[in-house]
PDB file of N, CA and C in Angstrom:
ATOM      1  N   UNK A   1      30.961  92.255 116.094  1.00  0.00           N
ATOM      2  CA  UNK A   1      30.559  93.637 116.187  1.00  0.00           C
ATOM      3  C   UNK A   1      31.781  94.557 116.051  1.00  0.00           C
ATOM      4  N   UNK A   2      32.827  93.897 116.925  1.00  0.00           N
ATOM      5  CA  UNK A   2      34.081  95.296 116.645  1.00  0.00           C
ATOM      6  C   UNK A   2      34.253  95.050 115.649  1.00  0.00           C
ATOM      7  N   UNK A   3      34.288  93.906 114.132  1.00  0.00           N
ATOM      8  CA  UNK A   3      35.020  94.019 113.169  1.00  0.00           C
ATOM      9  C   UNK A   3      34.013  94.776 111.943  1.00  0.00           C
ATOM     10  N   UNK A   4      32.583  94.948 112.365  1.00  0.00           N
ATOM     11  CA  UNK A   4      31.838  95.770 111.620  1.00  0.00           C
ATOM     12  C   UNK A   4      32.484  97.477 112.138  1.00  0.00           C
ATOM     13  N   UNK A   5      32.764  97.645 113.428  1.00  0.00           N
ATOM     14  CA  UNK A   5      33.239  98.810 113.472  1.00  0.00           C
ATOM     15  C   UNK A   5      34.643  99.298 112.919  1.00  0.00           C
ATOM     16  N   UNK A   6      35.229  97.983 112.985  1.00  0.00           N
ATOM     17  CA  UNK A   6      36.462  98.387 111.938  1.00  0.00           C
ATOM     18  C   UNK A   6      36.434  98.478 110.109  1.00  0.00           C
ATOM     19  N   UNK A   7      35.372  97.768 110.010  1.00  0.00           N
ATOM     20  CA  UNK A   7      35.056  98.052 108.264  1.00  0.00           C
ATOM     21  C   UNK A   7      34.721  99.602 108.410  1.00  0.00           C
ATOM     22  N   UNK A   8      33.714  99.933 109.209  1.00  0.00           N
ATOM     23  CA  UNK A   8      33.026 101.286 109.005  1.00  0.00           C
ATOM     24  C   UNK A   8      34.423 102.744 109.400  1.00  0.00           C
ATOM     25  N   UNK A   9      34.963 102.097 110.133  1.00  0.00           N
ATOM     26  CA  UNK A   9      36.615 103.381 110.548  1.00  0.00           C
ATOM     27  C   UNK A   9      37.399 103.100 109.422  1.00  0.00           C
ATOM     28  N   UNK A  10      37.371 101.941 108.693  1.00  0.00           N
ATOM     29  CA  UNK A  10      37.874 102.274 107.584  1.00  0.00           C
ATOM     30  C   UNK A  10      37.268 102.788 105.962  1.00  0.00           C
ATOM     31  N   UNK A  11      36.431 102.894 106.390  1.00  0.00           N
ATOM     32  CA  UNK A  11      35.222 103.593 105.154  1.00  0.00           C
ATOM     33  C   UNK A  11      35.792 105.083 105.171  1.00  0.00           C
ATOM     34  N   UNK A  12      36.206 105.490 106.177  1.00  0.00           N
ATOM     35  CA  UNK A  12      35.729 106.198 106.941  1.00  0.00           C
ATOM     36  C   UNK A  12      34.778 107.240 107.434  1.00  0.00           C
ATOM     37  N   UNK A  13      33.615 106.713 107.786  1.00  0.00           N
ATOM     38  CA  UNK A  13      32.629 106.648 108.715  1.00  0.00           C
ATOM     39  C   UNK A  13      31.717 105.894 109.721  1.00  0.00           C
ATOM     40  N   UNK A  14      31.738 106.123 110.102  1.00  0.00           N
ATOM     41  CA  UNK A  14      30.675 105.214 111.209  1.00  0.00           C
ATOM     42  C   UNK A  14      29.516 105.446 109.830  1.00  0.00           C
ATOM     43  N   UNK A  15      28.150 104.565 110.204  1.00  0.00           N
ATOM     44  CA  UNK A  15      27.074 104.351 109.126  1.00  0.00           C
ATOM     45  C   UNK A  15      26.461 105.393 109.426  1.00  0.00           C
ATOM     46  N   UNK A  16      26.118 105.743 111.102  1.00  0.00           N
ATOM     47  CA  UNK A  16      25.100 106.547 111.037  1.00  0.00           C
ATOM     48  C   UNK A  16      25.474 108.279 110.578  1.00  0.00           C
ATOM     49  N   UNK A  17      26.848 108.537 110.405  1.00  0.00           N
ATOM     50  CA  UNK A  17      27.526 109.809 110.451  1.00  0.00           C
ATOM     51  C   UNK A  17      28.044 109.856 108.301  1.00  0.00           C
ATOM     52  N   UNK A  18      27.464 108.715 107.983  1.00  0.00           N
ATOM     53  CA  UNK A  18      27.551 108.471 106.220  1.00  0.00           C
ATOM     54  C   UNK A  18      26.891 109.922 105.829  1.00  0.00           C
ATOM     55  N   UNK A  19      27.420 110.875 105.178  1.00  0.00           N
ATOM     56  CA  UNK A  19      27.062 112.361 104.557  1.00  0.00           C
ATOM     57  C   UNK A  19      26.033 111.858 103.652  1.00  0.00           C
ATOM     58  N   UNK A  20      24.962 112.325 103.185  1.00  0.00           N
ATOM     59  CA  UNK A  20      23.655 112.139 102.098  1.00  0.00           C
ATOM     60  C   UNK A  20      24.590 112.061 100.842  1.00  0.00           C
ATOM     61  N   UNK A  21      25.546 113.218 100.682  1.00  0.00           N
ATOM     62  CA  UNK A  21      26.325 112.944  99.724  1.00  0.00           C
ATOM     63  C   UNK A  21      26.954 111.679  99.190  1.00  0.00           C
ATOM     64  N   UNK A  22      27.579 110.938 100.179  1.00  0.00           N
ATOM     65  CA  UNK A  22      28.624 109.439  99.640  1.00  0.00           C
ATOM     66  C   UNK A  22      27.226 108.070  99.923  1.00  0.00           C
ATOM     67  N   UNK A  23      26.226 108.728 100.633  1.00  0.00           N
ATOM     68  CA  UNK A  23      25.245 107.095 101.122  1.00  0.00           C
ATOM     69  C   UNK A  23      24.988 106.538  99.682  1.00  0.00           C
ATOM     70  N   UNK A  24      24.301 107.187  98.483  1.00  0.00           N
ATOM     71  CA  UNK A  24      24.497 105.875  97.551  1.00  0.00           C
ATOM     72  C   UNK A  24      25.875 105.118  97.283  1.00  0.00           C
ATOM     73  N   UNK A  25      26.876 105.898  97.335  1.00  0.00           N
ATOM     74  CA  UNK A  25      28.337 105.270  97.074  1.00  0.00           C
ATOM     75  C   UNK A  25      28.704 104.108  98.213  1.00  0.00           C
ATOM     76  N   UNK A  26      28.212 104.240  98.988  1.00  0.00           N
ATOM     77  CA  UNK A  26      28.928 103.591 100.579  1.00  0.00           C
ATOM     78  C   UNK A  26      27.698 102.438 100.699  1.00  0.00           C
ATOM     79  N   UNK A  27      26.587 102.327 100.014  1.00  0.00           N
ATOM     80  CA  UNK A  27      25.572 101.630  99.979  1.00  0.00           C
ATOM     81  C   UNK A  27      24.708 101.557  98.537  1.00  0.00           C
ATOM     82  N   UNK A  28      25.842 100.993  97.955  1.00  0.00           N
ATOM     83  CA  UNK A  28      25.499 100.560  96.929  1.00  0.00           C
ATOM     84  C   UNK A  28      24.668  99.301  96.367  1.00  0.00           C
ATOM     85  N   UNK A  29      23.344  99.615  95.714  1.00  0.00           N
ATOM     86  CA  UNK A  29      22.736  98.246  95.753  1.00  0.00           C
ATOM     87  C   UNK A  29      22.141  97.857  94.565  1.00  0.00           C
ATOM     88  N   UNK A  30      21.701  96.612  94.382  1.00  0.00           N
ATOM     89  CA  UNK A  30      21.824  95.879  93.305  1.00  0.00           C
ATOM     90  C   UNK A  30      20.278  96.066  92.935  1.00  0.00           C
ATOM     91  N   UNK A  31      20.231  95.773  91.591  1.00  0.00           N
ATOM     92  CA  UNK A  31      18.663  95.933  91.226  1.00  0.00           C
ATOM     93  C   UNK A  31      17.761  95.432  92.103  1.00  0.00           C
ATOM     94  N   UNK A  32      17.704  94.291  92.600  1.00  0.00           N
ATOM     95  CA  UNK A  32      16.704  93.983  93.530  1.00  0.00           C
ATOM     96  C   UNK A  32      16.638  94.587  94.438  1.00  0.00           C
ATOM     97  N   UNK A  33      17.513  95.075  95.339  1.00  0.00           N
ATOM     98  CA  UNK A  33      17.594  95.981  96.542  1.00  0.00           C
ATOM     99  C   UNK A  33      17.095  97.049  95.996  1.00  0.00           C
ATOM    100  N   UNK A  34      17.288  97.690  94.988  1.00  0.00           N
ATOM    101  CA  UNK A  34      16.491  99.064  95.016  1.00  0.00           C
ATOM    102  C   UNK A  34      14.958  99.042  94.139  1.00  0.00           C
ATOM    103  N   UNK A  35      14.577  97.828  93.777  1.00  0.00           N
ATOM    104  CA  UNK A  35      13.003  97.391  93.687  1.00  0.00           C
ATOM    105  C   UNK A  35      12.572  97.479  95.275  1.00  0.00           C
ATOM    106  N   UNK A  36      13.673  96.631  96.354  1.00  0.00           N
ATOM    107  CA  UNK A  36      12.943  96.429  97.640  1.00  0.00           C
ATOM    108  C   UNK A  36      12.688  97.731  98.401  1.00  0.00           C
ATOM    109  N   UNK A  37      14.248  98.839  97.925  1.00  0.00           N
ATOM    110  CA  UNK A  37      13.701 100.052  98.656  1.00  0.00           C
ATOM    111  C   UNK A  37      12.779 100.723  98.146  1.00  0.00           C
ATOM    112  N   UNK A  38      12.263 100.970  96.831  1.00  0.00           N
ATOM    113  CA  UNK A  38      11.287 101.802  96.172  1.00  0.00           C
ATOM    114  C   UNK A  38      10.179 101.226  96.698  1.00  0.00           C
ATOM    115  N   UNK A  39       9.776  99.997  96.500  1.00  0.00           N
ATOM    116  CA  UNK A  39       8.254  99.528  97.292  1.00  0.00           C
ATOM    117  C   UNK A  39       8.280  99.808  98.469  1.00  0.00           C
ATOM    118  N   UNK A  40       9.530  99.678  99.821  1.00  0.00           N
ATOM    119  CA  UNK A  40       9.091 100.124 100.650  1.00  0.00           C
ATOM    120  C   UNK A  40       8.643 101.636 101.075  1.00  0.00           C
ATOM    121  N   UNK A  41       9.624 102.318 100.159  1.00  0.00           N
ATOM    122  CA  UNK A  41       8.886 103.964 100.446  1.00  0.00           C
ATOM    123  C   UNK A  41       7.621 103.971  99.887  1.00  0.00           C
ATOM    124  N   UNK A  42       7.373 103.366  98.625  1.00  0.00           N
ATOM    125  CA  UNK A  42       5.714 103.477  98.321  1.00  0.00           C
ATOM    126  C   UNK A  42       4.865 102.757  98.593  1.00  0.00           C
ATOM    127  N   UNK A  43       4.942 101.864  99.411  1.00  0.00           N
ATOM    128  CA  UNK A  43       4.335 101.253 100.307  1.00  0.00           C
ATOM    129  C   UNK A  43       3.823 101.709 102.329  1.00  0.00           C
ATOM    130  N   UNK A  44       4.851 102.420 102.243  1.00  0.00           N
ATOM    131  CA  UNK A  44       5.108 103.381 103.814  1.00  0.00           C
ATOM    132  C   UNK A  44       4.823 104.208 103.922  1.00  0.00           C
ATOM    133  N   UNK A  45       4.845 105.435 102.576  1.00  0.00           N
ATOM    134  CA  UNK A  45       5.092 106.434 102.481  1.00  0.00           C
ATOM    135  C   UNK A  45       6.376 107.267 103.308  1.00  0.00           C
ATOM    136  N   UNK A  46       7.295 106.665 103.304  1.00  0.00           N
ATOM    137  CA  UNK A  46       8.700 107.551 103.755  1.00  0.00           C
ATOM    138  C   UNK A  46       9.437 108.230 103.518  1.00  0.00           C
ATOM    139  N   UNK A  47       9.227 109.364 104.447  1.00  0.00           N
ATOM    140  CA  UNK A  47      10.441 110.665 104.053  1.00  0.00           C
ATOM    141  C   UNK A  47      11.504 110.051 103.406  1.00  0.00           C
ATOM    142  N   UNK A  48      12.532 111.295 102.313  1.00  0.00           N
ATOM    143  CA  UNK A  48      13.458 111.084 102.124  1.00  0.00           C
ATOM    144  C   UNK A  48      14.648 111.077 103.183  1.00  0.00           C
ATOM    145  N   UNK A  49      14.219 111.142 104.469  1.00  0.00           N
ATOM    146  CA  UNK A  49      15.138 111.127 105.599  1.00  0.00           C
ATOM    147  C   UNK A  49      15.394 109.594 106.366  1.00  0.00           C
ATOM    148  N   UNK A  50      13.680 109.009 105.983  1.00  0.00           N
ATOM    149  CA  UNK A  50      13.600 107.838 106.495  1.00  0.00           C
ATOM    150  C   UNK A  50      13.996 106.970 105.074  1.00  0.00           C
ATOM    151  N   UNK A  51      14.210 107.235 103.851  1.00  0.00           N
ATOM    152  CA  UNK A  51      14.609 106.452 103.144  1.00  0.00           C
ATOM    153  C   UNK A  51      16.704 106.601 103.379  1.00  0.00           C
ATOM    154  N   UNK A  52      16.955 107.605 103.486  1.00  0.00           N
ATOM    155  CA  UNK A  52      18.535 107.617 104.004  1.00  0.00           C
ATOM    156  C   UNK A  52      18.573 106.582 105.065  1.00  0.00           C
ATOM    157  N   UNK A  53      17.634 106.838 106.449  1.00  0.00           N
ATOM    158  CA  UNK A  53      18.019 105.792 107.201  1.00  0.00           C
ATOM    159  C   UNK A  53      18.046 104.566 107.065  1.00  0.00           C
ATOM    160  N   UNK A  54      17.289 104.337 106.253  1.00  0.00           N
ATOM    161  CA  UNK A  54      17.086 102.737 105.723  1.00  0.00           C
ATOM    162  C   UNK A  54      18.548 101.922 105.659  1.00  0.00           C
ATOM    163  N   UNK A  55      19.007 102.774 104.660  1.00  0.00           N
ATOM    164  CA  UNK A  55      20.158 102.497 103.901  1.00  0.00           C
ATOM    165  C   UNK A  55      21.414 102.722 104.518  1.00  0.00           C
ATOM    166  N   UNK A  56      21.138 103.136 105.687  1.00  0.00           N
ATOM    167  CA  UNK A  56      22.228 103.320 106.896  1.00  0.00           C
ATOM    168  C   UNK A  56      22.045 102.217 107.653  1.00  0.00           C
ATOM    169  N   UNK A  57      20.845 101.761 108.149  1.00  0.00           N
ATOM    170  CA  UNK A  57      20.531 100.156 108.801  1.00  0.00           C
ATOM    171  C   UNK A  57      21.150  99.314 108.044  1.00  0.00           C
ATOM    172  N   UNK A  58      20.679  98.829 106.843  1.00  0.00           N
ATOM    173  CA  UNK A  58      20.544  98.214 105.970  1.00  0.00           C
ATOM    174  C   UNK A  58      22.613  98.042 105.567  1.00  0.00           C
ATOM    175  N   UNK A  59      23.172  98.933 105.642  1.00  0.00           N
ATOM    176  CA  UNK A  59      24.525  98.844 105.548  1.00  0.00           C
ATOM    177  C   UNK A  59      25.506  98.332 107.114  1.00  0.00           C
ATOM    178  N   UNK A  60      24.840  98.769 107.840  1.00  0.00           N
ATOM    179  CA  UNK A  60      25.040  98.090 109.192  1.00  0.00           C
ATOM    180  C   UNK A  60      24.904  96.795 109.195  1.00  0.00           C
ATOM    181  N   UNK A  61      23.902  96.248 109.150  1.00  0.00           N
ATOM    182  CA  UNK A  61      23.344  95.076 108.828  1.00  0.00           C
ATOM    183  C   UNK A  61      24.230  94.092 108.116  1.00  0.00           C
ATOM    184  N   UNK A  62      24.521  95.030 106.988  1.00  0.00           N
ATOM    185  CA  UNK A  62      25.480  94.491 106.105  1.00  0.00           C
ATOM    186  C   UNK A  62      27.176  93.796 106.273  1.00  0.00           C
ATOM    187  N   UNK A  63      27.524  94.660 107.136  1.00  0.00           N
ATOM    188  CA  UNK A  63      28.454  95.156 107.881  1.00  0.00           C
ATOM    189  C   UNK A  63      28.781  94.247 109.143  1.00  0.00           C
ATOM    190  N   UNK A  64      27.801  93.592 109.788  1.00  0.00           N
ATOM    191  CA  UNK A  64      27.864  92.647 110.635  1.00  0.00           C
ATOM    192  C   UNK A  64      27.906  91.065 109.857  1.00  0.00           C
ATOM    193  N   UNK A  65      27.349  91.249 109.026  1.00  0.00           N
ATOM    194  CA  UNK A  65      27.244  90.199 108.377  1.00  0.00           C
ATOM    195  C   UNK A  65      28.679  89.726 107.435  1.00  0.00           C
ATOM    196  N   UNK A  66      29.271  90.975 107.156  1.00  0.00           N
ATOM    197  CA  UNK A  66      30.922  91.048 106.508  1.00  0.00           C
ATOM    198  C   UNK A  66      30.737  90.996 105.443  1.00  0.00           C
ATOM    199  N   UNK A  67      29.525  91.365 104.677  1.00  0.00           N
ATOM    200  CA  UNK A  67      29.203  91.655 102.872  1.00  0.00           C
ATOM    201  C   UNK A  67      29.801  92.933 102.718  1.00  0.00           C
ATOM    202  N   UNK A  68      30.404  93.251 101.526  1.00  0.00           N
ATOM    203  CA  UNK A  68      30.895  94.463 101.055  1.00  0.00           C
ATOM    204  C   UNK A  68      29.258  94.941 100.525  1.00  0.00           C
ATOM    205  N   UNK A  69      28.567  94.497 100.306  1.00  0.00           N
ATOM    206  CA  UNK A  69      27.415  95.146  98.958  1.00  0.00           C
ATOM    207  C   UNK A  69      26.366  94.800 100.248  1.00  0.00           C
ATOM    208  N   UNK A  70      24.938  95.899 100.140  1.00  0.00           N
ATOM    209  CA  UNK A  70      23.684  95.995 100.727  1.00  0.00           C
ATOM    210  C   UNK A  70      22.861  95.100  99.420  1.00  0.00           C
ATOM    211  N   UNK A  71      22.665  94.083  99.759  1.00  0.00           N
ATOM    212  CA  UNK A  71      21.772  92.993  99.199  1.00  0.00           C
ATOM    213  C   UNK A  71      19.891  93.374  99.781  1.00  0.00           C
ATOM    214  N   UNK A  72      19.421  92.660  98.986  1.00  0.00           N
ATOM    215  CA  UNK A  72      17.825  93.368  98.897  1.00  0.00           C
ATOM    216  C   UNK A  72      17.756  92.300 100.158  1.00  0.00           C
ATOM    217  N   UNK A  73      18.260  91.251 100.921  1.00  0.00           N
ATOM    218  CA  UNK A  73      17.881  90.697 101.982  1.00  0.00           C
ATOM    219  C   UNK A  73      18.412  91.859 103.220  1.00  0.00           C
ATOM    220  N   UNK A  74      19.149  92.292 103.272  1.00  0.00           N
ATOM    221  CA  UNK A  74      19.725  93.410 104.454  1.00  0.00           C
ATOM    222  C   UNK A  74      19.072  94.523 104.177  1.00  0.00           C
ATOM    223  N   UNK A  75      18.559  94.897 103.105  1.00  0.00           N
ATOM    224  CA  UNK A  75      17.482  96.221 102.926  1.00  0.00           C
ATOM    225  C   UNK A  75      16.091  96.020 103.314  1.00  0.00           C
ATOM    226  N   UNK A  76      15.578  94.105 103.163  1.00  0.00           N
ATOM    227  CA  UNK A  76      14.338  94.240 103.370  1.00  0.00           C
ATOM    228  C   UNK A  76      14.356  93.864 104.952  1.00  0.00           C
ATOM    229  N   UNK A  77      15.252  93.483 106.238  1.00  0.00           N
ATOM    230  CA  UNK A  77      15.863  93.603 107.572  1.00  0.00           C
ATOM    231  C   UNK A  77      15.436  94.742 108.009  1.00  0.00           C
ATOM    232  N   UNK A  78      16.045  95.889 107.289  1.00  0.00           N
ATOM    233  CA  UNK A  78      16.060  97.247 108.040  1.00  0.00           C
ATOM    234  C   UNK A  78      14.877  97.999 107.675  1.00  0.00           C
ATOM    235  N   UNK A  79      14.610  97.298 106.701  1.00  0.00           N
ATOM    236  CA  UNK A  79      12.682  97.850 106.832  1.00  0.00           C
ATOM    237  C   UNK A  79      11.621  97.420 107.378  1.00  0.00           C
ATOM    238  N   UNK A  80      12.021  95.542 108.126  1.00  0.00           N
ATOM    239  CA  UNK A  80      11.209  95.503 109.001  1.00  0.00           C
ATOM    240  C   UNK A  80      11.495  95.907 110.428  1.00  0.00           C
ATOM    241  N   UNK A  81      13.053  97.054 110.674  1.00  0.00           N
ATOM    242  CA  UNK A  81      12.789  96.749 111.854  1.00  0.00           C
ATOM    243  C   UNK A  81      12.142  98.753 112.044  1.00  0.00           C
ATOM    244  N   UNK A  82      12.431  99.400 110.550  1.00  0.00           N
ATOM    245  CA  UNK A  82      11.228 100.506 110.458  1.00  0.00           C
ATOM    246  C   UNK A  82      10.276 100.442 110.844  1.00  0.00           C
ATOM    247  N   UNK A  83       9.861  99.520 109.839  1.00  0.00           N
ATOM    248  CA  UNK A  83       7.883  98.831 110.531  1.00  0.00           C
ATOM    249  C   UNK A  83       7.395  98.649 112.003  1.00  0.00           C
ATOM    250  N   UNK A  84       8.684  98.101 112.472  1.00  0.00           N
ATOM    251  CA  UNK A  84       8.669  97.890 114.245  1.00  0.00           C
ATOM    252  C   UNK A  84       8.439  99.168 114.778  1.00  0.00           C
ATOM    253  N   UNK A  85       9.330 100.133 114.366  1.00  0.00           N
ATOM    254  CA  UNK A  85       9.489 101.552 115.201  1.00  0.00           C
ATOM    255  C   UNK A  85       8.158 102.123 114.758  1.00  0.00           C
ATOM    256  N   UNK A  86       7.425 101.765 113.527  1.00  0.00           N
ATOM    257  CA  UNK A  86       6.739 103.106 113.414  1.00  0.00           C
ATOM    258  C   UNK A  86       5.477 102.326 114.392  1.00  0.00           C
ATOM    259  N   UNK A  87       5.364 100.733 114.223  1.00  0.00           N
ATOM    260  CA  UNK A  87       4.028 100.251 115.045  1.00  0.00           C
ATOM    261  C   UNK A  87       4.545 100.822 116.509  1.00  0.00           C
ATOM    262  N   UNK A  88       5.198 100.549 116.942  1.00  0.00           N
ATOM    263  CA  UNK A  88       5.383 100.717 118.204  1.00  0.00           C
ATOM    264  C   UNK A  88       5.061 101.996 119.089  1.00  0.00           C
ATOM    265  N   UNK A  89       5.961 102.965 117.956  1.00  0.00           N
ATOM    266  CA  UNK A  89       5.584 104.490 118.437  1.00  0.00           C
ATOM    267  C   UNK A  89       4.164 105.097 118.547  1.00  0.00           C
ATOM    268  N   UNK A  90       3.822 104.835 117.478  1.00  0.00           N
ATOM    269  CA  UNK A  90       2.351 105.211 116.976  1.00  0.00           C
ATOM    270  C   UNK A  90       1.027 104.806 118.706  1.00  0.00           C
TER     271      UNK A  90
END
């Protein structure tokens, strides 16, 4: 965990403080990952706020794991743990 926080201080940002501006740059993903994020927004129907967050999990995720790149397996992670929050809340 501290050495995901040291990738992210050296990005420099923490994931969740990533500007809308640099998040595709800082979470960059590969064709499959962005097949996995497009079905999940059209599958969910999710704000473009909840599609930023995705990709802020999804780089976290990443980040613990010590991948430089958000792979469509760490994008489709942080969309089930969306799915969790929205069953739960609801």
């Amino acid at each position: 965990m501290e050495r995901a926080r040291a990738i992210q201080h050296e990005r420099g940002y923490y994931n969740a403080q990533i500007p809308t501006r640099q998040l595709r740059k800082l979470c960059a993903l590969d064709e499959a990952g962005e097949r996995t994020l497009e079905m999940a927004v059209r599958r969910m129907g999710l704000s473009a706020r909840a599609h930023d967050r995705i990709l802020k999990v999804a780089r976290t995720i990443a980040d613990l794991d010590g991948e430089e790149r958000v792979s469509a397996k760490y994008l489709a992670e942080a969309v089930q743990y969306r799915s969790l929050d929205r069953n739960y809340w609801q």
